[in-house]
C-alpha atoms as a PDB file:
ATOM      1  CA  UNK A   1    -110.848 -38.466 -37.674  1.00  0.00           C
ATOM      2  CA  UNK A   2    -110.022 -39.288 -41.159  1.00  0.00           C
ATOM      3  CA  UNK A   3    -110.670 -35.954 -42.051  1.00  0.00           C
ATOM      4  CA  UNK A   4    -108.576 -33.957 -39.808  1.00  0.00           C
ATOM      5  CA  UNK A   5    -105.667 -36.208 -41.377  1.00  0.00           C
ATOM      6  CA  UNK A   6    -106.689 -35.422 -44.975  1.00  0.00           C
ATOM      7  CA  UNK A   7    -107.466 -31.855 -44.450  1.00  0.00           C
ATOM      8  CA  UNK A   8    -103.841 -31.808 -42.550  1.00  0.00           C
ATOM      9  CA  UNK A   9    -102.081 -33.663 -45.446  1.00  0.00           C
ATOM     10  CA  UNK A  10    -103.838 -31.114 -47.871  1.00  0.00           C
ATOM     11  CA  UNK A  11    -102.763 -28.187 -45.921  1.00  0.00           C
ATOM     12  CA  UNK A  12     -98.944 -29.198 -45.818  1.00  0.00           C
ATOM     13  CA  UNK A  13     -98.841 -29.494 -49.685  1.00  0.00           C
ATOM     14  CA  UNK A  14    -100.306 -26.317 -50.058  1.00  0.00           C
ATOM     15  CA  UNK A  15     -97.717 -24.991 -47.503  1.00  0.00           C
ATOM     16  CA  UNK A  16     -94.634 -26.753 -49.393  1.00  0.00           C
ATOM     17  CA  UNK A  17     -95.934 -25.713 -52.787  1.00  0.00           C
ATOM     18  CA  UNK A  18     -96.844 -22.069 -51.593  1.00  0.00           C
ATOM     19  CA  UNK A  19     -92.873 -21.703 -49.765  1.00  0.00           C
ATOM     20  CA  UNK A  20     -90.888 -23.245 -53.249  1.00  0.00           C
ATOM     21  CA  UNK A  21     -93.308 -21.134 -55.381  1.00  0.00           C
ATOM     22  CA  UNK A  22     -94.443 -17.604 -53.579  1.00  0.00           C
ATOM     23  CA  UNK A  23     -91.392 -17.306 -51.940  1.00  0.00           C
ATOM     24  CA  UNK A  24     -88.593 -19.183 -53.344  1.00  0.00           C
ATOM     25  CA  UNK A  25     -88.294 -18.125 -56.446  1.00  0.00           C
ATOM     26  CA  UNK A  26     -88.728 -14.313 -55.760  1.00  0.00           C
ATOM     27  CA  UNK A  27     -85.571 -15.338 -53.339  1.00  0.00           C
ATOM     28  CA  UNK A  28     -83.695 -16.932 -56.357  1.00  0.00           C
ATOM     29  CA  UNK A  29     -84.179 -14.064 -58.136  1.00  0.00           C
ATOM     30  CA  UNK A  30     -83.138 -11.401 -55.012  1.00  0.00           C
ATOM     31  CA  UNK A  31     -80.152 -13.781 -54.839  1.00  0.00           C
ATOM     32  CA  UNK A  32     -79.675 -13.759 -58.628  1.00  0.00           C
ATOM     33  CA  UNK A  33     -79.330  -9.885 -58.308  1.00  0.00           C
ATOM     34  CA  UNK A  34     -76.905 -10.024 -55.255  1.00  0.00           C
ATOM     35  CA  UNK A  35     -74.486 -12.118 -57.432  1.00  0.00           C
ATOM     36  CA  UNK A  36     -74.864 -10.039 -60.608  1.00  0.00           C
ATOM     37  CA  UNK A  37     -73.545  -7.177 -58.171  1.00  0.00           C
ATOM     38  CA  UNK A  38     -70.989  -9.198 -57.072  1.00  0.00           C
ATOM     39  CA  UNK A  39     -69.641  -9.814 -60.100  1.00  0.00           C
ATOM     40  CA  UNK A  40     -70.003  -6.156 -61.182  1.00  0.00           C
ATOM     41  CA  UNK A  41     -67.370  -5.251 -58.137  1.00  0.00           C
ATOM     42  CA  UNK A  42     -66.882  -1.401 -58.201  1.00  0.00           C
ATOM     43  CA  UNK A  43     -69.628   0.563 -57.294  1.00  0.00           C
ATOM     44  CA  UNK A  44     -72.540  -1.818 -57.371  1.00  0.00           C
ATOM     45  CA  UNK A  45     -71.697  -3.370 -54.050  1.00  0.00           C
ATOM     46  CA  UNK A  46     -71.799  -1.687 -50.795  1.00  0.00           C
ATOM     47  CA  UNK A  47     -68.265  -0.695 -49.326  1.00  0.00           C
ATOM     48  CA  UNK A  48     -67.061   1.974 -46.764  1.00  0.00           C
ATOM     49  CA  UNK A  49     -66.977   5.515 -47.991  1.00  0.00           C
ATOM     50  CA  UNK A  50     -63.571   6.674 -49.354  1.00  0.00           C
ATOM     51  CA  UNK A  51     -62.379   2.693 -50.389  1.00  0.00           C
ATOM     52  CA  UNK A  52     -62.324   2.075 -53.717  1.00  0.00           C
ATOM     53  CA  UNK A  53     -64.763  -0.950 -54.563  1.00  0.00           C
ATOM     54  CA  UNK A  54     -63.745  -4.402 -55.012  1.00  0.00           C
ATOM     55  CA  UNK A  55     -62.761  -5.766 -58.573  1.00  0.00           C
ATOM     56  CA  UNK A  56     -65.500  -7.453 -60.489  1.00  0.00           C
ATOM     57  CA  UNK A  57     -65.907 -11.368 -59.947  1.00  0.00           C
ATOM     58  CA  UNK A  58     -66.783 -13.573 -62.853  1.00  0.00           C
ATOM     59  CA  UNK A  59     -67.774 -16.464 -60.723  1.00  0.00           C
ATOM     60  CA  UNK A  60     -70.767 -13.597 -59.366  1.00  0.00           C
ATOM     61  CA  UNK A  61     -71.777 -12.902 -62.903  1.00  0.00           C
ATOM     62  CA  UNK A  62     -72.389 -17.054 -63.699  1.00  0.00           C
ATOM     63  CA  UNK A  63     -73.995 -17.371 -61.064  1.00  0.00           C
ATOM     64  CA  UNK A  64     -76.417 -14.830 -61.163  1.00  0.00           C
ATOM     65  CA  UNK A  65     -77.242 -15.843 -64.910  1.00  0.00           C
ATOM     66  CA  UNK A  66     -77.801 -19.312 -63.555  1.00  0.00           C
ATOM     67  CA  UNK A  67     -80.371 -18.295 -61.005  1.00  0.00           C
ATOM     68  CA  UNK A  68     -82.029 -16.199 -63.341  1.00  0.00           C
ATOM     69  CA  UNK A  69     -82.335 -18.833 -65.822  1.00  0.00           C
ATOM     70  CA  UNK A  70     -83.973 -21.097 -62.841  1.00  0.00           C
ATOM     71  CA  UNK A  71     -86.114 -18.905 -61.912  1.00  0.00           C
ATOM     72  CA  UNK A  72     -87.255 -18.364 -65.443  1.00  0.00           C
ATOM     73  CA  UNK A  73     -87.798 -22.161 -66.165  1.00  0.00           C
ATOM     74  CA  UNK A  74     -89.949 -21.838 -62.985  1.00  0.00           C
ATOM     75  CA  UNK A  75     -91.815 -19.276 -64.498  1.00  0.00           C
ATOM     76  CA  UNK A  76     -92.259 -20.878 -67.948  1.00  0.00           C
ATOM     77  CA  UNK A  77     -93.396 -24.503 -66.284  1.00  0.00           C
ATOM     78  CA  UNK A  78     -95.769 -22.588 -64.093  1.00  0.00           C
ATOM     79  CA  UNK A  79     -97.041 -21.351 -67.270  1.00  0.00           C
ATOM     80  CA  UNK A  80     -97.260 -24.849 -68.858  1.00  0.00           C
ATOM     81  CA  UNK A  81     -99.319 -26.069 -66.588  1.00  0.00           C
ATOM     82  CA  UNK A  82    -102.159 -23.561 -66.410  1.00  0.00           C
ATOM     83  CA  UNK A  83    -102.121 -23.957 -70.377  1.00  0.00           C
ATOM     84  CA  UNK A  84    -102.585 -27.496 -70.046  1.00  0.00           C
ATOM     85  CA  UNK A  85    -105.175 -27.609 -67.421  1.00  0.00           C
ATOM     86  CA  UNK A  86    -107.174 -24.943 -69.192  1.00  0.00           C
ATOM     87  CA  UNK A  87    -106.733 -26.986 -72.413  1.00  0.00           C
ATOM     88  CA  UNK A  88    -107.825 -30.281 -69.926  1.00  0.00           C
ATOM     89  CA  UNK A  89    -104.735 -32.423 -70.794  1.00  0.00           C
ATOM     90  CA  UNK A  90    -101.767 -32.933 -68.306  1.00  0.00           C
ATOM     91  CA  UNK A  91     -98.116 -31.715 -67.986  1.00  0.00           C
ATOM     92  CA  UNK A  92     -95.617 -35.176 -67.980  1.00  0.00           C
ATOM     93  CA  UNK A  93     -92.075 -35.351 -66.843  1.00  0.00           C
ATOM     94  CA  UNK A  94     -92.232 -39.017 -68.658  1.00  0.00           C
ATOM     95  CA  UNK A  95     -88.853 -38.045 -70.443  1.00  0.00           C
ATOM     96  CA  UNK A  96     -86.104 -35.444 -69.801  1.00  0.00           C
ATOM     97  CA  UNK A  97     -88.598 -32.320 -71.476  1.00  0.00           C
ATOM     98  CA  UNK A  98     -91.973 -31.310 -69.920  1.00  0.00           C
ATOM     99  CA  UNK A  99     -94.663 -32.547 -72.164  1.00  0.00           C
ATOM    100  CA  UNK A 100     -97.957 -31.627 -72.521  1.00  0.00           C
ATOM    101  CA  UNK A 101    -100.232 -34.949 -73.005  1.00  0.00           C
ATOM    102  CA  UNK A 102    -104.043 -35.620 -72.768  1.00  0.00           C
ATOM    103  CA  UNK A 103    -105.237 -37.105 -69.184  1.00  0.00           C
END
């Protein structure tokens, strides 16, 4: 019975990390390019035919940079870790900066 619980527990991380990861930030980034057109205005967003497009937003264009830059950090801690497992140390979030350490 103790099994089924662990195998269970096990199968939820994997879930949780596979939804954040696989699909979330791909989704960050599809959002990230939705803003940048947002804050573009004009052509780059979709409007009826014959209307001239909106007027760019700036608030679109931060944003999108912001998700971006997420989604990169993502990326580069993803990174991190397979470095550090491959080099068999650890990745710590002891202080405010990821650090690689030895296990």
């Amino acid at each position: 019975m103790h099994n089924l619980e662990f195998a269970v527990e096990g199968a939820w991380r994997v879930l949780l990390v596979s939804l954040v990861l696989g699909a979330g930030l791909p989704a960050l980034f599809g959002l990230g390019v939705r803003a940048l057109a947002y804050g573009a205005g004009g052509d780059a967003e979709v409007h009826e035919s014959g209307v001239a497009g909106p007027a760019p937003h700036r608030i679109g264009t931060v944003v999108a940079w912001i998700l971006f830059a997420t989604v990169l950090l993502g990326v580069a801690l993803g990174i991190a870790f397979i470095v550090a497992s491959g080099l068999g140390k650890t990745l710590s979030f002891e202080h405010v900066f990821p650090t690689i350490v030895d296990k």
